[in-house]
C-alpha atoms as a PDB file:
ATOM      1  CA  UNK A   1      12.022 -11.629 -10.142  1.00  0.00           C
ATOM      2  CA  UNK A   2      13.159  -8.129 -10.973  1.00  0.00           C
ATOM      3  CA  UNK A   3      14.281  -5.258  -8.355  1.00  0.00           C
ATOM      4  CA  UNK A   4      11.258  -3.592  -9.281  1.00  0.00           C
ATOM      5  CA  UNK A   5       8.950  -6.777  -8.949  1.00  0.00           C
ATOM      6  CA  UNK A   6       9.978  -6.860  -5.572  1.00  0.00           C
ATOM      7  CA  UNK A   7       9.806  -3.289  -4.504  1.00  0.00           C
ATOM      8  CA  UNK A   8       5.711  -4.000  -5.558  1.00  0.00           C
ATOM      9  CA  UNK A   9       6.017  -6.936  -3.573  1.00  0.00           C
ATOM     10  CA  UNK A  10       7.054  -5.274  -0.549  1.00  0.00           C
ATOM     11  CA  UNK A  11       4.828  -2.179  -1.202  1.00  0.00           C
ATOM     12  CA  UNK A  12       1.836  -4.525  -1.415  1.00  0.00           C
ATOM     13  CA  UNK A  13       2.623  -7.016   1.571  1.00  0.00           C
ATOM     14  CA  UNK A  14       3.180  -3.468   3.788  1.00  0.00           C
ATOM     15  CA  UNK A  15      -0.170  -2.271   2.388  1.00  0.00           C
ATOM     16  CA  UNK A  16      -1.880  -5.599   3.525  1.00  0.00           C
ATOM     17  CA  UNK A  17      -0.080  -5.280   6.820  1.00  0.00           C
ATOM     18  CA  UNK A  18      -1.738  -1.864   7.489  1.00  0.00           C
ATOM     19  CA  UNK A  19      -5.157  -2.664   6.753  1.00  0.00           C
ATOM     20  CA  UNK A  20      -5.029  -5.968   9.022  1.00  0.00           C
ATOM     21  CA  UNK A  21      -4.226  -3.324  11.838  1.00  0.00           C
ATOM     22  CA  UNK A  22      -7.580  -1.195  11.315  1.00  0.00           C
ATOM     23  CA  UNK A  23      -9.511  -4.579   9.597  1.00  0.00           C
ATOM     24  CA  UNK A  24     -12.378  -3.510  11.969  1.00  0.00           C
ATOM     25  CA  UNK A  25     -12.302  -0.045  10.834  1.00  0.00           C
ATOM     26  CA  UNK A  26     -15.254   0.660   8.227  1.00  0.00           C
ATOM     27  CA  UNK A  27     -13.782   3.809   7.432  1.00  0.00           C
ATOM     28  CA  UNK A  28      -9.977   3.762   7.660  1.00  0.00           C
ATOM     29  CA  UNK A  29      -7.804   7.157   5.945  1.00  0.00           C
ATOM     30  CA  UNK A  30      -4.149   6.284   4.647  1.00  0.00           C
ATOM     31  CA  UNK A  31      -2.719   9.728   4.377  1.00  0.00           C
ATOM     32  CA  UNK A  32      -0.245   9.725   1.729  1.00  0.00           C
ATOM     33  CA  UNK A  33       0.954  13.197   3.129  1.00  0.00           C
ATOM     34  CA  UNK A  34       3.281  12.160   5.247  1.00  0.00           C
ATOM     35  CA  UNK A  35       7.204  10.420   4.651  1.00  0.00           C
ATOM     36  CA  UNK A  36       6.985  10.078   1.347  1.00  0.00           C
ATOM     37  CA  UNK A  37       9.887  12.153  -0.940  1.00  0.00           C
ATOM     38  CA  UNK A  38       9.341  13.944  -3.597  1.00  0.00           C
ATOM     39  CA  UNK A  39      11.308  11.537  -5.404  1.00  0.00           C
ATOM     40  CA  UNK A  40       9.726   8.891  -5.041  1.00  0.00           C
ATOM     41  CA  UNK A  41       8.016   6.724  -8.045  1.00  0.00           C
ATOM     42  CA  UNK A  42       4.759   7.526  -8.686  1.00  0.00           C
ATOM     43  CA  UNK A  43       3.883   3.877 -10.059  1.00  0.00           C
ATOM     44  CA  UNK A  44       4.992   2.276  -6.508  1.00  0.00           C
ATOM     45  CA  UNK A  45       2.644   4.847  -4.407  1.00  0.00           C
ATOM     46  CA  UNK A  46       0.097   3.409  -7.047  1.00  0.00           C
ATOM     47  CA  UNK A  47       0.646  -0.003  -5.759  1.00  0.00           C
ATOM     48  CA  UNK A  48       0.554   0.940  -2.664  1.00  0.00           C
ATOM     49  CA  UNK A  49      -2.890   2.642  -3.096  1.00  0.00           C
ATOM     50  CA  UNK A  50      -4.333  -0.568  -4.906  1.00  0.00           C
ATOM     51  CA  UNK A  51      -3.082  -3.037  -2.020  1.00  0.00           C
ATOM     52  CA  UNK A  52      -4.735  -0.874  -0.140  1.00  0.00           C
ATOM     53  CA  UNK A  53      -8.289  -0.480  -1.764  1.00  0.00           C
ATOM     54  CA  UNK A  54      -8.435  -4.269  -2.959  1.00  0.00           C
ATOM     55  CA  UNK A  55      -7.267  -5.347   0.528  1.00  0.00           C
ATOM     56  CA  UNK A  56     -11.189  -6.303   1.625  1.00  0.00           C
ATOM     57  CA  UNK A  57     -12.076  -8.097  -1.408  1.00  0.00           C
ATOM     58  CA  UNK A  58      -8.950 -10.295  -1.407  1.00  0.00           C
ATOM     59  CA  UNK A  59      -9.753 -11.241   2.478  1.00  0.00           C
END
């Protein structure tokens, strides 16, 4: 698997871990405001973001 295969890994698996914590929450907000560089990778915030958003249809 390559470094950056497993940085999605990670960012996904986190994602997941976040939206077990509010799965009761109808409405949860992820701000993306906060902690993150400027630096950093768009394309891994986007992974983020879709672990996120496809967390209730993969459950």
């Amino acid at each position: 698997m390559s470094s950056l295969a497993k940085i999605f890994n990670v960012l996904k698996k986190q994602g997941q871990k976040v939206r077990r914590q509010f799965k009761d929450d109808t409405n949860p907000i992820f701000n993306l405001g906060h902690h993150i560089a400027p630096d950093v990778n768009p394309a891994n915030i986007a992974v983020l973001v879709e672990a996120l958003h496809n967390f209730r249809s993969s459950q």
